[in-house]
C-alpha atoms as a PDB file:
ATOM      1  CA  UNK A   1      52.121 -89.028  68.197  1.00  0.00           C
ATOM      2  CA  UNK A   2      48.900 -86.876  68.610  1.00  0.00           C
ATOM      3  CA  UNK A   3      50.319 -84.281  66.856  1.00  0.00           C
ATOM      4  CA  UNK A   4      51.755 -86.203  64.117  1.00  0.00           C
ATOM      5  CA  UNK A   5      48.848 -87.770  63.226  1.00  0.00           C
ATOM      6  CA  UNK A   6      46.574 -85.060  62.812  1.00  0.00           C
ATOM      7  CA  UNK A   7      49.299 -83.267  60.864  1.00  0.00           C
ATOM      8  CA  UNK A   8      49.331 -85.959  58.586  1.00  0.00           C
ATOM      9  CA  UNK A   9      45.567 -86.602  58.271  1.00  0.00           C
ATOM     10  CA  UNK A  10      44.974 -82.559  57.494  1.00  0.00           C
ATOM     11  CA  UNK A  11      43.512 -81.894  54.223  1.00  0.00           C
ATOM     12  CA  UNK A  12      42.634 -85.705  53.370  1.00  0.00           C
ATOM     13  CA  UNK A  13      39.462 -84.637  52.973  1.00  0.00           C
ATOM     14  CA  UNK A  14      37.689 -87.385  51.431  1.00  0.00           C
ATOM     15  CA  UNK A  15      40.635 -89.808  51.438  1.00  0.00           C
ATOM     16  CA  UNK A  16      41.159 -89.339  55.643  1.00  0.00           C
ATOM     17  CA  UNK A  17      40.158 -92.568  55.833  1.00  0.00           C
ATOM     18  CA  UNK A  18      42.551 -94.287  53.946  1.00  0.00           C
ATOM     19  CA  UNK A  19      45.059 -92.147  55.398  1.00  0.00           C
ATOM     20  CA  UNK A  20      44.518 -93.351  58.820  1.00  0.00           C
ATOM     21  CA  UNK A  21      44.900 -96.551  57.851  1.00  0.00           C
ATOM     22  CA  UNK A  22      47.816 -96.067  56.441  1.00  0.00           C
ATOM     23  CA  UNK A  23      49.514 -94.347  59.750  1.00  0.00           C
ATOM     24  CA  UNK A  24      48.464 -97.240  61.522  1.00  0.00           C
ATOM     25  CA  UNK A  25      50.156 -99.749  59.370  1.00  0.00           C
ATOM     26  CA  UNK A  26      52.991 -98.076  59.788  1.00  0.00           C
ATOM     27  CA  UNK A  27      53.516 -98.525  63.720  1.00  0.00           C
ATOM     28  CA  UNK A  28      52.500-102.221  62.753  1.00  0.00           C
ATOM     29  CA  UNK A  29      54.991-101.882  60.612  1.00  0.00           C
ATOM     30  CA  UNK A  30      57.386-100.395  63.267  1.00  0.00           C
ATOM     31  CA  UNK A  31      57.515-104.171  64.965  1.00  0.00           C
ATOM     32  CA  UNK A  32      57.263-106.161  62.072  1.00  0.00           C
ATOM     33  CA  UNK A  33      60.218-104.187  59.921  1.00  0.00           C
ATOM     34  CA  UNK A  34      63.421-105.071  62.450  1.00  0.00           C
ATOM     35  CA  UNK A  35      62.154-108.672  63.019  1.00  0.00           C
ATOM     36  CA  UNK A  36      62.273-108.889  59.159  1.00  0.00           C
ATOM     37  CA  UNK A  37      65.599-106.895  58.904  1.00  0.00           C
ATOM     38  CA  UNK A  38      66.915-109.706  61.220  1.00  0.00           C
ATOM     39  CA  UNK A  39      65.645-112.517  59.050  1.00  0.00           C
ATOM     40  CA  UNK A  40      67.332-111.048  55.974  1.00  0.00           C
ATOM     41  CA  UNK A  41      70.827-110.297  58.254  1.00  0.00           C
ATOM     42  CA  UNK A  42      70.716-114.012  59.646  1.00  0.00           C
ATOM     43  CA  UNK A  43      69.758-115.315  55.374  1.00  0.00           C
ATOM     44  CA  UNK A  44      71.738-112.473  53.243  1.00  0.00           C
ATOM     45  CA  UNK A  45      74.187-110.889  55.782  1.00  0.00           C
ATOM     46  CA  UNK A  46      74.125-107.593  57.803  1.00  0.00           C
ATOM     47  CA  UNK A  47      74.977-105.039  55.264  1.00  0.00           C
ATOM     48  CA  UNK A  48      72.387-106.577  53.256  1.00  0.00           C
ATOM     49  CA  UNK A  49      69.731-106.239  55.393  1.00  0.00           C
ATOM     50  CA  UNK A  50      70.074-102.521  55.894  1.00  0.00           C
ATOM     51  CA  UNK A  51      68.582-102.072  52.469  1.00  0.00           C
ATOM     52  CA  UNK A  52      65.131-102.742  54.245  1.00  0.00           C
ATOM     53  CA  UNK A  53      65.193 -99.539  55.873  1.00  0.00           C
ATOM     54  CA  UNK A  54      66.496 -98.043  52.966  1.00  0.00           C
ATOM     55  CA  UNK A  55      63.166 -98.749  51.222  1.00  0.00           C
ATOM     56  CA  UNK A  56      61.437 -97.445  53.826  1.00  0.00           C
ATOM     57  CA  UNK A  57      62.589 -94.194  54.576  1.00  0.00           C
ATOM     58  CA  UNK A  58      62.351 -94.022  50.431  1.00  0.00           C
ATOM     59  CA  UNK A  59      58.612 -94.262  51.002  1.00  0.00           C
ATOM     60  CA  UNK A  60      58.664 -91.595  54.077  1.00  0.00           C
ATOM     61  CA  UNK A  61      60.509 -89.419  51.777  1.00  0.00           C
ATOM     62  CA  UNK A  62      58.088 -89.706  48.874  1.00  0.00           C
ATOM     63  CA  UNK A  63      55.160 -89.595  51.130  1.00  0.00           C
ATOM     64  CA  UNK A  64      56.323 -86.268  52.842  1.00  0.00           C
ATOM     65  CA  UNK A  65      57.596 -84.614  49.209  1.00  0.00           C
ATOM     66  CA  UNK A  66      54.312 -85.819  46.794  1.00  0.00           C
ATOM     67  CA  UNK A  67      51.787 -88.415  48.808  1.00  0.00           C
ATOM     68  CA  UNK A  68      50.477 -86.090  51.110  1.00  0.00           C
ATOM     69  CA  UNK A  69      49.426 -83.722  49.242  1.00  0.00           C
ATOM     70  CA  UNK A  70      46.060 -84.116  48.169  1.00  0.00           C
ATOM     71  CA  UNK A  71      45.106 -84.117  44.161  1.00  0.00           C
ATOM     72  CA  UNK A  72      44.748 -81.048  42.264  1.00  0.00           C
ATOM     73  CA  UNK A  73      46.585 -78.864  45.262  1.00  0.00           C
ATOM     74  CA  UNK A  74      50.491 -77.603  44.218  1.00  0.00           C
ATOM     75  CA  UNK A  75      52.992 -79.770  46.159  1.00  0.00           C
END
């Protein structure tokens, strides 16, 4: 985890910040995310509910392709 998050923070510059806060949301988001994929599998059904994760490895793969690279640097 270390690792990761300095990797991820590097080059922030100004926006570092924001960027930690971000990372940290996201193990928050690590417990709150399967209790929530339950709810929708116990409401909407199983298959359903795997369209949570979907959405969120959507994000990780925008934020690894375009959000971590800082403005005005090529991608």
């Amino acid at each position: 985890f270390p690792t990761i998050f300095s990797l991820a923070l590097k080059n922030l510059g100004p926006a570092t910040a924001q960027g930690s806060g971000i990372l940290c949301l996201a193990i928050v988001g690590g417990a709150i995310v399967p209790l929530a994929q339950g709810l929708i599998a116990d409401a909407a059904g199983l298959s359903v509910s795997f369209l949570l994760p979907v959405l969120c490895y959507a994000y990780i793969l925008y934020y690894g392709l375009k959000g971590s690279t800082p403005v005005g640097e090529p991608a």
